[in-house]
Each structure stands twice: as structure tokens, then as C-alpha cells.
Protein backbone atom coordinates (compact mmCIF):
# COMPACT_ATOMS: atom_id res chain seq x y z
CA UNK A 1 98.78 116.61 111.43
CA UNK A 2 98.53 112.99 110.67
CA UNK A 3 99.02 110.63 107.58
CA UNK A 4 95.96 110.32 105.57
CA UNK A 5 93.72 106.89 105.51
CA UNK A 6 91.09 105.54 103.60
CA UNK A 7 87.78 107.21 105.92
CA UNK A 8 89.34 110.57 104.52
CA UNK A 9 88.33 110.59 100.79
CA UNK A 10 85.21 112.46 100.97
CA UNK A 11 86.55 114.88 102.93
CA UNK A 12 89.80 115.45 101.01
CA UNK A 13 87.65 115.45 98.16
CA UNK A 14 85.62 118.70 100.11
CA UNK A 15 88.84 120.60 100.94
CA UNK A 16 90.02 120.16 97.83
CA UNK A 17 86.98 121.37 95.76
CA UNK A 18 85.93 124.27 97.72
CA UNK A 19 89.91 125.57 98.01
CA UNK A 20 90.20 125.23 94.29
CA UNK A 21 87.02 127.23 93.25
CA UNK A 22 87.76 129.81 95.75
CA UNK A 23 91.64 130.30 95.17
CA UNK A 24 91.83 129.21 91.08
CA UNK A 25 88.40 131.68 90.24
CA UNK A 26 90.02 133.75 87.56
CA UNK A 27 92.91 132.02 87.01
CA UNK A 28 91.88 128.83 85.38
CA UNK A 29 88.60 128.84 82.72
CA UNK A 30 85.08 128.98 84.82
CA UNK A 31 83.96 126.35 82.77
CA UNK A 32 86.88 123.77 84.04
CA UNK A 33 85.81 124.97 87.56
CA UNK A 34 82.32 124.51 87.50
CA UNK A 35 82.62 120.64 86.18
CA UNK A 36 84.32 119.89 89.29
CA UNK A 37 82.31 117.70 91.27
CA UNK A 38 82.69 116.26 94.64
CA UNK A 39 81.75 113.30 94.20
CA UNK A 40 84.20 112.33 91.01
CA UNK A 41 87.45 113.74 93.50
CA UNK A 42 85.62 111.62 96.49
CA UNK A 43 86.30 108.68 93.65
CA UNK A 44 90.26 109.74 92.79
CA UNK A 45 91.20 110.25 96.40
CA UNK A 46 89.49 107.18 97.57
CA UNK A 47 91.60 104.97 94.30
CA UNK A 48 94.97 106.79 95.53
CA UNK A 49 94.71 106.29 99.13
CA UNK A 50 93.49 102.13 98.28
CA UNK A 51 96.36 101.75 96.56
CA UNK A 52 98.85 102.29 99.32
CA UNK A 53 101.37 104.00 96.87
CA UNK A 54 103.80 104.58 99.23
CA UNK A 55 105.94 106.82 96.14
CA UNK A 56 103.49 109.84 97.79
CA UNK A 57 102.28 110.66 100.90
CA UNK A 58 99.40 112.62 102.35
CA UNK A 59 98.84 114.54 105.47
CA UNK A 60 96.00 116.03 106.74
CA UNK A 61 95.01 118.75 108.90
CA UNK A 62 92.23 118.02 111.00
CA UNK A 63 90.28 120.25 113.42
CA UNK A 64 87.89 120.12 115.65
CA UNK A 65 87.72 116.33 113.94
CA UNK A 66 87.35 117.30 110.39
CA UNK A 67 89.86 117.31 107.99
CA UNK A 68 90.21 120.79 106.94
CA UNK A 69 93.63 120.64 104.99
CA UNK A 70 96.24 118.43 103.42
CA UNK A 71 99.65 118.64 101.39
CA UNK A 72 100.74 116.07 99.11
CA UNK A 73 104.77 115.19 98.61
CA UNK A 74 107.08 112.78 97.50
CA UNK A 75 109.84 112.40 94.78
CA UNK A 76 110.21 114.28 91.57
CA UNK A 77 107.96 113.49 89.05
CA UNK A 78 109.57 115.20 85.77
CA UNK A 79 113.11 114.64 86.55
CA UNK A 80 113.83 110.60 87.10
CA UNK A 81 117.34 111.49 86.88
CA UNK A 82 116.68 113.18 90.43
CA UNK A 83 115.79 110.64 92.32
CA UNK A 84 116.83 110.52 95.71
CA UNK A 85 117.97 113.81 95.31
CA UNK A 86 114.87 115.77 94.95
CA UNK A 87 111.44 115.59 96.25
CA UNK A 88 107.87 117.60 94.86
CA UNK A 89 104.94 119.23 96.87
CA UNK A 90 102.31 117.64 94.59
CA UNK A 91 99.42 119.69 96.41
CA UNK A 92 98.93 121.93 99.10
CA UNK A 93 95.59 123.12 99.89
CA UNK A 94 93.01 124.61 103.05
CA UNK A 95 89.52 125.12 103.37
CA UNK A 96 89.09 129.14 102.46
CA UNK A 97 88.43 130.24 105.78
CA UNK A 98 91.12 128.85 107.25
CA UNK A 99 93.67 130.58 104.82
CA UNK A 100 96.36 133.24 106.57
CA UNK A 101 96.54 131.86 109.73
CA UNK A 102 99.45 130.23 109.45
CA UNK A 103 98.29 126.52 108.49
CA UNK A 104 99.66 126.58 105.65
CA UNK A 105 102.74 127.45 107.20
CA UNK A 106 102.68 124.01 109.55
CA UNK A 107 101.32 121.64 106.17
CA UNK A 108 104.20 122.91 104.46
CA UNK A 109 106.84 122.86 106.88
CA UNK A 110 105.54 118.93 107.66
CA UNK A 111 106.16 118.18 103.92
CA UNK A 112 109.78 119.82 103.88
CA UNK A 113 110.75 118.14 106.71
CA UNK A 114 109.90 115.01 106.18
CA UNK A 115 111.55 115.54 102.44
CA UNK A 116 114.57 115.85 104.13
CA UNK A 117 114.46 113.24 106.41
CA UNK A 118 114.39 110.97 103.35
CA UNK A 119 117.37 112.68 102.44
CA UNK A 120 116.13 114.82 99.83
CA UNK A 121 118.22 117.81 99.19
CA UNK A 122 115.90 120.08 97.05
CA UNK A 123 112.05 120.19 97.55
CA UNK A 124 109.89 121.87 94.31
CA UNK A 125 106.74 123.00 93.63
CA UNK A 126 105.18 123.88 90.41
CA UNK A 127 102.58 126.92 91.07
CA UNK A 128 100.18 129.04 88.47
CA UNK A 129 102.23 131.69 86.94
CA UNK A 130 99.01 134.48 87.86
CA UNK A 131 98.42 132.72 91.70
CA UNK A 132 100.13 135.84 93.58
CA UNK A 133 99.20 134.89 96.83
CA UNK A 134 100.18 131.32 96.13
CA UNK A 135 103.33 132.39 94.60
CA UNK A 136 104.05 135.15 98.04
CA UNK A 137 103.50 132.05 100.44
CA UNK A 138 106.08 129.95 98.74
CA UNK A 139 108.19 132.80 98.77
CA UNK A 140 108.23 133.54 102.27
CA UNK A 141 108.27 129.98 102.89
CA UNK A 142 112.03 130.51 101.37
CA UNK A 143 111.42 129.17 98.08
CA UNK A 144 112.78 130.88 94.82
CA UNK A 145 111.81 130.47 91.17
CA UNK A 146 114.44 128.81 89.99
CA UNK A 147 113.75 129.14 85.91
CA UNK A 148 111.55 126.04 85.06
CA UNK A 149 108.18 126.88 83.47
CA UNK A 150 105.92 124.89 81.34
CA UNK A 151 102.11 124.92 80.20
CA UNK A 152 99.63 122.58 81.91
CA UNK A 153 96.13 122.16 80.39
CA UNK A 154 92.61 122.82 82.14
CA UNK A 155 89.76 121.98 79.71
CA UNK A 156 89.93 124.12 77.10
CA UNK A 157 92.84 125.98 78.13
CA UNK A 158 96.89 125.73 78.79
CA UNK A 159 98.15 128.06 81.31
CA UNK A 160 101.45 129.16 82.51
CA UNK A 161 102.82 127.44 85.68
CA UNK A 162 106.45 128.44 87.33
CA UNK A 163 108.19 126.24 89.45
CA UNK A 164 110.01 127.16 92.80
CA UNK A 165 112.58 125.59 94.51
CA UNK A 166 114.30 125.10 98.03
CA UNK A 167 117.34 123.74 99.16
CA UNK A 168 116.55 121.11 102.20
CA UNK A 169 120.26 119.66 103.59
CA UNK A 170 122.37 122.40 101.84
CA UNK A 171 126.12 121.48 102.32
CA UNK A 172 126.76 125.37 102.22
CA UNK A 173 124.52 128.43 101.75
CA UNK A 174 125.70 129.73 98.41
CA UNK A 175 123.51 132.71 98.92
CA UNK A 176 125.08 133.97 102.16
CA UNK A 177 128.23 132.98 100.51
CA UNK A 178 127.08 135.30 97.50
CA UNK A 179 126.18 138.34 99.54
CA UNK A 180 129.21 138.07 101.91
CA UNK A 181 131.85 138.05 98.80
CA UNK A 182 129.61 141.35 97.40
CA UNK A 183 130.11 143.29 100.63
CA UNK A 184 133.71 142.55 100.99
């Protein structure tokens, strides 16, 4: 794992392509999916990794010399009121074949930590409503839905996203406090 530079647009630009038509067919409009183009997400990543904006950061996971996954964090983008307080996964994504062994796992885990190290006390993660297996990693990544949904557009079409939520320097663990005071 290593922070992303410059050299890694096109390949960023690969990972994120191919992951998105193989995990987001069916769940977001074919139409939206097929317009994707390499080359236009070569463009993006190569703008937001010029500009240096320190506000997010990228990591990738390389093998065998190719970058073959990344995660995307920093602060909390709907909340300003947060700041300092909480921090977002922007994007976490693989290359398909690479999916269930436990990469994943190691981008997200990165992302967390280093969340916390800025002090962050909550980490989120907004997440299609319909992505199951999406929603199941976050989940036994020890995330929770905690109640915050909205609509976010793709082409022609709005669709349901849920947001989940983890506590990252919890003062105390109000669920083992919870489940404690229900057994005694």
C-alpha cells in the first residue's frame, strides 16, 4: 500500500472502470455504465492527483507492479459542522478478480487507521442501497447503518444510497455497555 502519485492515473482510471461495470451492473442504468470511458477517468484522476489536494488522500494497491486497487478518504463532505471530528471513505474499489481475498479488508483498514490518526472519531461511507455484497463487507468491517440516506443521480436515474458508520477513538463502547445492562 502506498500513497498515490501522478504516473498512476491511467491505471486508477482502469481499476476504477472495470470494478464499476462489474460490481454496479444492475444496480445503476446500463446506459450510465456503458458511457464510461477510460480515457475521460484517466483525465479526472490525473486533474485530482495534479492538484495536490491534500483535503483527500489516495492509496493504492499495487501487485506484481500494477496498481490493482485504491481507497479514497478524508474529511466529511456533507457535514462541515464535523470537521475534525469525522472523516469519509470517498471510494473503495479492486480489480474483479481480486475481490474476496481479503484486499479489501487491508485498503480499508489503511483508510480507518489513518482516519484516526488524524484524530477522527467517526469514519462514514455512503454505499448503494441494492449493493449487498458492498453493504456485507462494510458490515463485517464493523460498520452500521446509522439512519442517513439520500438519492444520488446516474444519468437518467436517482438511486437510493445508505450511509454506514464506525466509531474510530471511541471514549467508551456504548454497545457493550448496551448489551451488558440487558443481561444484568
Amino acid at each position: 500500500m502506498r500513497a498515490a502519485h501522478g504516473g498512476d492515473a491511467d491505471a486508477l482510471a482502469r481499476v476504477h472502470l472495470e470494478s464499476w461495470r462489474w460490481a454496479y451492473t444492475g444496480l445503476l442504468p446500463e446506459s450510465y455504465l456503458a458511457r464510461l470511458r477510460e480515457d475521460e477517468l484517466a483525465a479526472r484522476w490525473w486533474r485530482r492527483l495534479a492538484a495536490g489536494e491534500m483535503e483527500e488522500s489516495i492509496r493504492v494497491l499495487e501487485l506484481d507492479g500494477r496498481v490493482r486497487g485504491f481507497v479514497t478518504f478524508g474529511p466529511l463532505r456533507e457535514e462541515p459542522s464535523w470537521l475534525g471530528y469525522a472523516g469519509e471513505i470517498y471510494m473503495l474499489y479492486l480489480a474483479p478478480d481480486l475481490v474476496g481475498r481479503g484486499l479489501g479488508n487491508e485498503l480499508l483498514a489503511s483508510a480507518l487507521s489513518e482516519l484516526a490518526r488524524h484524530r477522527c472519531h467517526w469514519s462514514v461511507v455512503w454505499v448503494l442501497s441494492k449493493n449487498e455484497r458492498a453493504r456485507r463487507f462494510y458490515e463485517r468491517a464493523g460498520m452500521k447503518l446509522d439512519g442517513a440516506r439520500r438519492w444520488d443521480p446516474f444519468g437518467e436515474r436517482a438511486v437510493p444510497v445508505v450511509r454506514y458508520a464506525k466509531a474510530l477513538n471511541p471514549v467508551f463502547d456504548f454497545e457493550a455497555m448496551r448489551t451488558r445492562s440487558s443481561i444484568g
